[in-house]
N, C-alpha and C. Protein backbone atom coordinates (compact mmCIF):
# COMPACT_ATOMS: atom_id res chain seq x y z
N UNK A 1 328.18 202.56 126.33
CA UNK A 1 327.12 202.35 125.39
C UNK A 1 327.71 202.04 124.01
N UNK A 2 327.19 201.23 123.47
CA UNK A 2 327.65 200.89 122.03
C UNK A 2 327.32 201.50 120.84
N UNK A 3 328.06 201.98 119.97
CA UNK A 3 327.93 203.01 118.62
C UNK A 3 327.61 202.18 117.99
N UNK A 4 328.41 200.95 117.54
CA UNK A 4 328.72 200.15 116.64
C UNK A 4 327.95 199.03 117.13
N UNK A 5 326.61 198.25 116.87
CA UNK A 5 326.31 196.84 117.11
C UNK A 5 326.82 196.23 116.36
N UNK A 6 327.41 195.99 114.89
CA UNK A 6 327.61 195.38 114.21
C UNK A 6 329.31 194.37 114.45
N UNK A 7 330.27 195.68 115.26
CA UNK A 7 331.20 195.32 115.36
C UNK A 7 331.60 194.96 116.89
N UNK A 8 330.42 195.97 117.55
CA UNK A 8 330.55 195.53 119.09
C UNK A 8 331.35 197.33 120.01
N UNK A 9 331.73 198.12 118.88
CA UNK A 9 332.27 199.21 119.44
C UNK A 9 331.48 200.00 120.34
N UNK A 10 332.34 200.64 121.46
CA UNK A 10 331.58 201.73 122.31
C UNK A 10 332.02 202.97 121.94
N UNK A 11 331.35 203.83 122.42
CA UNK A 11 331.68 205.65 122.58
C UNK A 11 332.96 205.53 123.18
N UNK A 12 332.83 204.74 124.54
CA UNK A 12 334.63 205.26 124.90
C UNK A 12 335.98 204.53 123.56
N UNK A 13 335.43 203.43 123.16
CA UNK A 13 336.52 203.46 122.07
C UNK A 13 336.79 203.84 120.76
N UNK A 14 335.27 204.87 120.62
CA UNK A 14 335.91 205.59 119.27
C UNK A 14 336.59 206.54 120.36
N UNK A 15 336.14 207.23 121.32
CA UNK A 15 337.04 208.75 121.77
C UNK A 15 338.17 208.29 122.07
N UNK A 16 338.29 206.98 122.38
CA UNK A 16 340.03 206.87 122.74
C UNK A 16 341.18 206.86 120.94
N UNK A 17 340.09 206.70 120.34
CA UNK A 17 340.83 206.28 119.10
C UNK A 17 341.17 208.36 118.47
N UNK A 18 339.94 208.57 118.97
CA UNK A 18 339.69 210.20 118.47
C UNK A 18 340.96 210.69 118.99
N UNK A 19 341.62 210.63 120.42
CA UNK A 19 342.52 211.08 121.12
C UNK A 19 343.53 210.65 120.85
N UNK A 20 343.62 208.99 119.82
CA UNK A 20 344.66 208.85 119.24
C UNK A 20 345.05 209.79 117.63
N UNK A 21 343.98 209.96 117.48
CA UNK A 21 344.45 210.88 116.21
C UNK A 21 343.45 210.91 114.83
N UNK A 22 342.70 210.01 115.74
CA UNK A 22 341.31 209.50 114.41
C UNK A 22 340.87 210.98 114.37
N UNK A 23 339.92 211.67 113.16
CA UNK A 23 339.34 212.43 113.51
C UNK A 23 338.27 212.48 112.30
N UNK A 24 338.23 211.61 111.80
CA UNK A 24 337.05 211.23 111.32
C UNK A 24 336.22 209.95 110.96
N UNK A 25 335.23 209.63 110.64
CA UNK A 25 334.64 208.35 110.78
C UNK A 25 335.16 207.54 110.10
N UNK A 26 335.95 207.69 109.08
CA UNK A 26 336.84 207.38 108.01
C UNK A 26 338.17 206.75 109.09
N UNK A 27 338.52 207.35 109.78
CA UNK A 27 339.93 206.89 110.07
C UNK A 27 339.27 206.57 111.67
N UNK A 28 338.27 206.63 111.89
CA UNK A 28 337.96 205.80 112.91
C UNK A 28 337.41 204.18 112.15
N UNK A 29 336.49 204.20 111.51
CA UNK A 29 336.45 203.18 110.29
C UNK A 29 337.69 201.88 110.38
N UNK A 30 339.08 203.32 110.14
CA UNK A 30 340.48 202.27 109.58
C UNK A 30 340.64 201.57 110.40
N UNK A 31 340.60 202.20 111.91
CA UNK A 31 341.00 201.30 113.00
C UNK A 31 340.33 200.69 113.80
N UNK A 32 338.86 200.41 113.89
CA UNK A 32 338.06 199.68 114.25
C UNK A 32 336.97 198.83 113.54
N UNK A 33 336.67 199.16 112.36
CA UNK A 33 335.62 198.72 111.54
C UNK A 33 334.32 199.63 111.67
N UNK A 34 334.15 200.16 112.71
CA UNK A 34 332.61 200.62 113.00
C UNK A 34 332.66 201.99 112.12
N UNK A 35 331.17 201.74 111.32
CA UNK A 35 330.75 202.22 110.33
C UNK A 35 330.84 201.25 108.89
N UNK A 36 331.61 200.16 108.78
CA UNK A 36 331.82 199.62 107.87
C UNK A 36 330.93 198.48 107.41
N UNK A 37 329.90 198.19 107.85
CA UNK A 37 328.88 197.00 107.74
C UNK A 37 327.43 197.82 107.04
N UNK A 38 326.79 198.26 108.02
CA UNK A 38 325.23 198.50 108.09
C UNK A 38 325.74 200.57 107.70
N UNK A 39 326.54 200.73 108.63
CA UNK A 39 326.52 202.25 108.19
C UNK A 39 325.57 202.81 109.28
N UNK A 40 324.42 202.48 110.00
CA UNK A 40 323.99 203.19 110.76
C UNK A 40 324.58 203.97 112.02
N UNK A 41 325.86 203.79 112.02
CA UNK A 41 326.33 204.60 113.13
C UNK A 41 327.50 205.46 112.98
N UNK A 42 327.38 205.74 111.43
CA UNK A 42 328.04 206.80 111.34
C UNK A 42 327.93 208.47 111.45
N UNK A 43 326.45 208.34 111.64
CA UNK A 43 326.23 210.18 112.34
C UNK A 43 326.45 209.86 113.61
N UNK A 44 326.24 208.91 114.27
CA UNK A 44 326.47 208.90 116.20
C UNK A 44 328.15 209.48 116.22
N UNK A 45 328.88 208.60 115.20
CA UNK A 45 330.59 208.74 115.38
C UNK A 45 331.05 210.07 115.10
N UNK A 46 330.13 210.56 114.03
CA UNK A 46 330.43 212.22 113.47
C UNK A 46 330.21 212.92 114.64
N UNK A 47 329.07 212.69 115.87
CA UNK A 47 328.73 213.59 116.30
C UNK A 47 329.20 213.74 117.53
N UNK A 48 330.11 212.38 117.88
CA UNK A 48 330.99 211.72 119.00
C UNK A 48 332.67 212.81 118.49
N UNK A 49 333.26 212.73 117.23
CA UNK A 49 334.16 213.21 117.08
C UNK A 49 334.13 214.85 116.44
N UNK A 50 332.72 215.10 116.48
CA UNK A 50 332.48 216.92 116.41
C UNK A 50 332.92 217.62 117.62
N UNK A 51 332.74 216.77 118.93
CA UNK A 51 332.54 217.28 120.65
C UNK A 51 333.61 217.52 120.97
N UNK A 52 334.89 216.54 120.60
CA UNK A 52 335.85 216.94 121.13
C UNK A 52 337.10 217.50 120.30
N UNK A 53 338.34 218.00 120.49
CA UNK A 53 339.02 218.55 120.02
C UNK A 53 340.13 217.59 119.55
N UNK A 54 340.44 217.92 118.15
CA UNK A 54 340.93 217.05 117.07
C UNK A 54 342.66 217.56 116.93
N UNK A 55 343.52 216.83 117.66
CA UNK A 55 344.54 217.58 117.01
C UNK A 55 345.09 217.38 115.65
N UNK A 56 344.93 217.13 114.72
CA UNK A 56 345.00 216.67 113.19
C UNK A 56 344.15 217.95 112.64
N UNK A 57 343.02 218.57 112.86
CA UNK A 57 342.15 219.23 112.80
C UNK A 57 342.78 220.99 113.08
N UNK A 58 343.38 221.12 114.58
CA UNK A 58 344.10 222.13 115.03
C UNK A 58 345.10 222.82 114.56
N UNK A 59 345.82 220.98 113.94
CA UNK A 59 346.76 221.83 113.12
C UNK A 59 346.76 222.26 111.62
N UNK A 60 345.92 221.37 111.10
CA UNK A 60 345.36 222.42 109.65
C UNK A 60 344.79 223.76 110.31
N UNK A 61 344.21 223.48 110.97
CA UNK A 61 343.52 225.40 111.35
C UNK A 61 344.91 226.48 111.30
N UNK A 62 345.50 225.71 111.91
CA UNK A 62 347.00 226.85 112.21
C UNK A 62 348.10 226.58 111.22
N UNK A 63 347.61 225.96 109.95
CA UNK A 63 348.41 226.36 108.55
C UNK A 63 349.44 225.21 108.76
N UNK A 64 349.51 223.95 109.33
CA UNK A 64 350.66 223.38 109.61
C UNK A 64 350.60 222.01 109.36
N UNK A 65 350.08 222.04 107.76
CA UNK A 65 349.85 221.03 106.90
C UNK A 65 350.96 220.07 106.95
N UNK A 66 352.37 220.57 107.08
CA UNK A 66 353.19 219.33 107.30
C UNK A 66 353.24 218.77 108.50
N UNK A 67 352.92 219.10 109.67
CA UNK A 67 353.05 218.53 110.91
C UNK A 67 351.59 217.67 110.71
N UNK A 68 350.87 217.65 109.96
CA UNK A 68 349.38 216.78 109.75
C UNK A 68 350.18 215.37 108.96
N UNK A 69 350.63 215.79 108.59
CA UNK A 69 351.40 214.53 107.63
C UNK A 69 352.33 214.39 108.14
N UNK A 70 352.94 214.19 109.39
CA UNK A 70 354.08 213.43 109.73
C UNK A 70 353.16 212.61 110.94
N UNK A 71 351.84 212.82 111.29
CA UNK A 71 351.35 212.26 112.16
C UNK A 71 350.22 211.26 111.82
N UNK A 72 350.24 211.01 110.04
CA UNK A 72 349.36 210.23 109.86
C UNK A 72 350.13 209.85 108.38
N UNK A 73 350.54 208.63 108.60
CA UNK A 73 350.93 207.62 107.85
C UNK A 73 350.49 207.69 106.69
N UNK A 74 348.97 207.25 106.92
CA UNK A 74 347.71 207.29 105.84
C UNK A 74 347.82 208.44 104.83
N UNK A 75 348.32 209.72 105.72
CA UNK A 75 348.00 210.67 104.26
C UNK A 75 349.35 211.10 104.02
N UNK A 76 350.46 210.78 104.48
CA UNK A 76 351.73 210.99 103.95
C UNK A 76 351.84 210.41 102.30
N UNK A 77 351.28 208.38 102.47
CA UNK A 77 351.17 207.49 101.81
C UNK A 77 350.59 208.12 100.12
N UNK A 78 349.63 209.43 100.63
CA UNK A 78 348.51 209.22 99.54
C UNK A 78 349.02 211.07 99.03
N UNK A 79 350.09 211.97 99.26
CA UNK A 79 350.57 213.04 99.51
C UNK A 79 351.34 212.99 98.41
């Protein structure tokens, strides 16, 4: 089923992106576009990447702010 009409994205390819490390609509955004046009499918994506388990997410929970930043480019860049 498609999240994204604008760009053409499905549910299975934000969760594959989620499992790559996306873990929010923002950095699902970076690597697909969806959310970036119309915007209407950015609570579907929030509520697509609430369900499952975030490892970017896991490891801030467990205090391990540098292992978050060696696994994302993006916020090393901006650190």
């Amino acid at each position: 089923m498609y999240v994204c009409s604008c760009f053409g994205i499905t549910e299975k390819q934000v969760k594959e992106h989620a499992e790559g490390g996306a873990c929010t609509p923002r950095q699902i955004a970076s690597v697909s576009k969806a959310g970036t046009d119309c915007g209407s499918c950015v609570r579907r994506i929030q509520g697509i990447l609430g369900r499952g388990a975030c490892p970017r997410r896991e490891l801030l929970e467990q205090g391990d702010s540098a292992a978050v930043l060696a696994v994302d480019p993006e916020l090393r860049e901006a650190a």
